[in-house]
Structure formats: C-alpha cells, structure tokens
N, C-alpha and C. Protein backbone atom coordinates (compact mmCIF):
# COMPACT_ATOMS: atom_id res chain seq x y z
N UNK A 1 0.84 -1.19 0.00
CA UNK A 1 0.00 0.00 0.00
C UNK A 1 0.88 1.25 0.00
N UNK A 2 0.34 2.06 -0.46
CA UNK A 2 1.15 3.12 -0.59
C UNK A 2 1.42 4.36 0.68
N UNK A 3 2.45 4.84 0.97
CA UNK A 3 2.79 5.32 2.28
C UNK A 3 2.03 6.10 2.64
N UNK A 4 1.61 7.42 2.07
CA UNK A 4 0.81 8.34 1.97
C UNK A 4 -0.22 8.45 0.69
N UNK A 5 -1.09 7.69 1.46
CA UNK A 5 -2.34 7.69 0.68
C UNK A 5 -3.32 8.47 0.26
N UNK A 6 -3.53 9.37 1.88
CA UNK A 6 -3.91 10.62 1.84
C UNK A 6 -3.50 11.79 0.79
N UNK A 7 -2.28 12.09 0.80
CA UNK A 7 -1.49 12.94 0.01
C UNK A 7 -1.77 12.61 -2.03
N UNK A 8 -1.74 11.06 -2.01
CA UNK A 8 -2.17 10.86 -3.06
C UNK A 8 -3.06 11.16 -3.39
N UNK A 9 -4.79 10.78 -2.75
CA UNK A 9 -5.70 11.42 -3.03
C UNK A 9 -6.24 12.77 -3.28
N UNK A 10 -5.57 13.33 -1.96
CA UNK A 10 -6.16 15.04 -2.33
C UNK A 10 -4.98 15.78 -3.36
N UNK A 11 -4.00 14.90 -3.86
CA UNK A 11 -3.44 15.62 -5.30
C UNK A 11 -3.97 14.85 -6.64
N UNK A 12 -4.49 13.44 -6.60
CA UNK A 12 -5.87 13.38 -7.68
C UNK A 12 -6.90 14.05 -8.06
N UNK A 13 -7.31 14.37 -6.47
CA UNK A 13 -8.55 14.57 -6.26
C UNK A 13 -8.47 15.79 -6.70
N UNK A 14 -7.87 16.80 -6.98
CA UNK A 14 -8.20 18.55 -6.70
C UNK A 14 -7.54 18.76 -8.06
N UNK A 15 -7.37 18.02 -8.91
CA UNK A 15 -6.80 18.31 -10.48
C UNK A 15 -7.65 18.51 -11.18
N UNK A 16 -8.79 17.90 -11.12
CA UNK A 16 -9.92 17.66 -12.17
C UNK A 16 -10.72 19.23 -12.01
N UNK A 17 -11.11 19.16 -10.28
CA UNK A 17 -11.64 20.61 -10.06
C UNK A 17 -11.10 22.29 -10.34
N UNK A 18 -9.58 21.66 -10.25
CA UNK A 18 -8.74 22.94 -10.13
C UNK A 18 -9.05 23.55 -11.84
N UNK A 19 -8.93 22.31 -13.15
CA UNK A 19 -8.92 22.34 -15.02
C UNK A 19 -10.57 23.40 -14.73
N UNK A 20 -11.47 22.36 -14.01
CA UNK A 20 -12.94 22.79 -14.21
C UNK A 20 -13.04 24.28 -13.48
N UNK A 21 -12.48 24.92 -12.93
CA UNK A 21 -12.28 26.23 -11.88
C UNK A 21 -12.24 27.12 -13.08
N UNK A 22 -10.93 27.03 -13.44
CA UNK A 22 -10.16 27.65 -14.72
C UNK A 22 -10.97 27.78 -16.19
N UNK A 23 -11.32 26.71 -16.73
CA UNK A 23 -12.28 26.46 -17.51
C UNK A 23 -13.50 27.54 -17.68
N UNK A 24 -14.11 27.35 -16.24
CA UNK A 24 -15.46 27.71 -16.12
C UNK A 24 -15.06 29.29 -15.99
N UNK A 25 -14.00 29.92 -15.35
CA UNK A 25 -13.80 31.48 -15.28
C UNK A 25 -13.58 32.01 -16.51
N UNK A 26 -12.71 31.15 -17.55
CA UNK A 26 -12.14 31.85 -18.56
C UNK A 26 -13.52 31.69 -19.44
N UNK A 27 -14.13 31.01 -20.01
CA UNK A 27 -15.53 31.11 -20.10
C UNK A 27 -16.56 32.03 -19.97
N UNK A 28 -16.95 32.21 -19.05
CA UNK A 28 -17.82 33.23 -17.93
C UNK A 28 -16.60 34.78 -18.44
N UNK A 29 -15.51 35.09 -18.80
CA UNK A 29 -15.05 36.46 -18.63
C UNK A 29 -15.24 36.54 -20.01
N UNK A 30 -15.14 35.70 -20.95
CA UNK A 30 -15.54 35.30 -22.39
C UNK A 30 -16.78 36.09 -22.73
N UNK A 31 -17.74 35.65 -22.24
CA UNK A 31 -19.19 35.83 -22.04
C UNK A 31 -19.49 36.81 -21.74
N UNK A 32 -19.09 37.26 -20.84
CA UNK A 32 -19.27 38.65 -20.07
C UNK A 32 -18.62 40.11 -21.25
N UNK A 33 -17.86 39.56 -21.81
CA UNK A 33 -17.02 40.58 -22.71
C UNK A 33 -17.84 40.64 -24.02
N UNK A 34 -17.95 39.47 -24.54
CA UNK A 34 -19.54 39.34 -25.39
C UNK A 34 -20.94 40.37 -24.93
N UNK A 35 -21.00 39.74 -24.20
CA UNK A 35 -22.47 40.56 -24.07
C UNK A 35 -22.40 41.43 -22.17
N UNK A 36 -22.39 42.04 -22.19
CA UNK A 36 -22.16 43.05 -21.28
C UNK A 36 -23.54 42.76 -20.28
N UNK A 37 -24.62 43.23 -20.96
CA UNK A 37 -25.40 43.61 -20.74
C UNK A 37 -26.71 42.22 -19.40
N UNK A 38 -25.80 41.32 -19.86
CA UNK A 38 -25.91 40.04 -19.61
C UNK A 38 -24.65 39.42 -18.24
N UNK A 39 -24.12 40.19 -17.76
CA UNK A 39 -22.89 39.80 -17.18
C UNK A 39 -23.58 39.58 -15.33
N UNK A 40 -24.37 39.53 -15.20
CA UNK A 40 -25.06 39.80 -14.20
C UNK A 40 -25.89 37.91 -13.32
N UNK A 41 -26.13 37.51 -14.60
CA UNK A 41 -26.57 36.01 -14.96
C UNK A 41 -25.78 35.33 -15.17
N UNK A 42 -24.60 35.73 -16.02
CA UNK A 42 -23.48 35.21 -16.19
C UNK A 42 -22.42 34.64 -14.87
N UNK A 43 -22.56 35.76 -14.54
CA UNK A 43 -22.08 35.56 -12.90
C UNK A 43 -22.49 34.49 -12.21
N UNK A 44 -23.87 34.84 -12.18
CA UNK A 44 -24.53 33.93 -11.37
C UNK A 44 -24.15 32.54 -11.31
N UNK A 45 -24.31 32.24 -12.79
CA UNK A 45 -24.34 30.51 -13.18
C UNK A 45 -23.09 30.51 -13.41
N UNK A 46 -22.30 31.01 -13.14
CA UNK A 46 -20.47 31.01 -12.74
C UNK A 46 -20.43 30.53 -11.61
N UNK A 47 -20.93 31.47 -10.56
CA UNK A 47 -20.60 31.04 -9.31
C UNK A 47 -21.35 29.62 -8.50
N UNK A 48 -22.04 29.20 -9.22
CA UNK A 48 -23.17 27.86 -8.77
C UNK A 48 -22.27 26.86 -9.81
N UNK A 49 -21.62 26.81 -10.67
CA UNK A 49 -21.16 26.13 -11.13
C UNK A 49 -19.61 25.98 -10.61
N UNK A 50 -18.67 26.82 -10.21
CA UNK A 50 -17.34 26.59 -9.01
C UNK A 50 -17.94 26.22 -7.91
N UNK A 51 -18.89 26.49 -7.65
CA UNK A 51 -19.39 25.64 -6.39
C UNK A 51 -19.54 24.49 -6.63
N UNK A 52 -20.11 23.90 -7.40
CA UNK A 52 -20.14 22.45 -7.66
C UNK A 52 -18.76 22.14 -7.98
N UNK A 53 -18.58 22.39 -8.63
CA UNK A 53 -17.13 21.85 -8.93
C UNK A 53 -15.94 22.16 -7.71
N UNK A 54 -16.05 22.98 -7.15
CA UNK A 54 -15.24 22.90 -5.63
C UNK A 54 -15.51 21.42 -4.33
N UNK A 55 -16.79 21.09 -4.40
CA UNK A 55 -17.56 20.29 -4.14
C UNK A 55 -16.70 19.11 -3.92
N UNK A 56 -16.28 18.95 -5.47
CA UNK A 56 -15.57 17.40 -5.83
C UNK A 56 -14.25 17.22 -5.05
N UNK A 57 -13.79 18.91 -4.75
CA UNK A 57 -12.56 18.61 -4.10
C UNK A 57 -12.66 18.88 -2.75
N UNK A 58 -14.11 18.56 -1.89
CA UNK A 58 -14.43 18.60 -0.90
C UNK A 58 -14.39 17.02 -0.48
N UNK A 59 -15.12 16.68 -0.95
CA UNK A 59 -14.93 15.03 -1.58
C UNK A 59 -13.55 14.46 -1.60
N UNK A 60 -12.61 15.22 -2.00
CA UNK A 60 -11.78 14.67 -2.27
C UNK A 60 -10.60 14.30 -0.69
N UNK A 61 -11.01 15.99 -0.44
CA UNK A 61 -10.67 15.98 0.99
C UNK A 61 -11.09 15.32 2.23
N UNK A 62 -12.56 15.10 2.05
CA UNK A 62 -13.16 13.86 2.92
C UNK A 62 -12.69 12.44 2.93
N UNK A 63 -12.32 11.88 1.30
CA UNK A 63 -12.04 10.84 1.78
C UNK A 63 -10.68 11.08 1.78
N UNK A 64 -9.81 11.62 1.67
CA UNK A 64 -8.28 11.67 2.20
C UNK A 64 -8.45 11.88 3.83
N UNK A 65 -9.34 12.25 4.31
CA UNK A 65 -9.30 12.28 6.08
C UNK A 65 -9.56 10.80 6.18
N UNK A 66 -10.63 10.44 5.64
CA UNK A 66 -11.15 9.08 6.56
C UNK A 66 -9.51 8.35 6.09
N UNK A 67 -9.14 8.15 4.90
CA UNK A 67 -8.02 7.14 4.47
C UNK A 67 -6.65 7.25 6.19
N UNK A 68 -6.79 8.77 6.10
CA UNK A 68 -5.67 9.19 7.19
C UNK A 68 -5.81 8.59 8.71
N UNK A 69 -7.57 8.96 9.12
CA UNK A 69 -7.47 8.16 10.48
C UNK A 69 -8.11 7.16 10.45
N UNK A 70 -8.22 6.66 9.80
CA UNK A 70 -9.21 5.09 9.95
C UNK A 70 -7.56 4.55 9.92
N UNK A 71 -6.80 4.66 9.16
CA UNK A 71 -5.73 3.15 8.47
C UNK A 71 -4.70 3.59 9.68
C-alpha cells in the first residue's frame, strides 16, 4: 500500500476541479465581454457552477481524512 495515501488522493482529487475552476472562469469572462449587458446572470451561473465543482474537491478531501485516520 502506498505510504501516503492521503497525500495521493487530495493531489488526484483537486486536479480535475482545479482544469474545471479555470475552464469555467475563462468562459464566464468570455461571455461577459460578449455581451455586457448580460454579465449579471453570467455571474450567477459562474458562481453555482465553481461551487459544484469545488464540491468534488471537498470530496476529495473527505475521503483523504477518513483514508488518514481510519488506516
């Protein structure tokens, strides 16, 4: 088994969210530069969408705790 398991996980775990973070901002400033007028909504479903996607690396962090004190 591997020594630090924990450490493994929450640097799997927070890669996928960190692409989808980035993704979803450069996007959303995209959008916002497009249509101005609209940047307001834009926002919105920006910020409900890093939330979800932060989520995963909440997840990710949960099970890197249990791996840490359970084993």
């Amino acid at each position: 088994m591997i020594e630090n398991s924990a450490a493994l996980v929450m640097g799997i775990g927070t890669i996928g969210p960190a692409l989808a973070i980035g993704a979803i901002g450069a996007a959303s400033v995209m959008a916002m530069a497009r249509n101005p007028e609209n940047s307001e909504r834009i926002q919105l479903a920006m910020i409900i969408a890093i939330a979800f996607a932060e989520a995963i690396a909440i997840y990710a962090l949960v099970v890197a705790l249990i791996i840490k004190f359970v084993n």
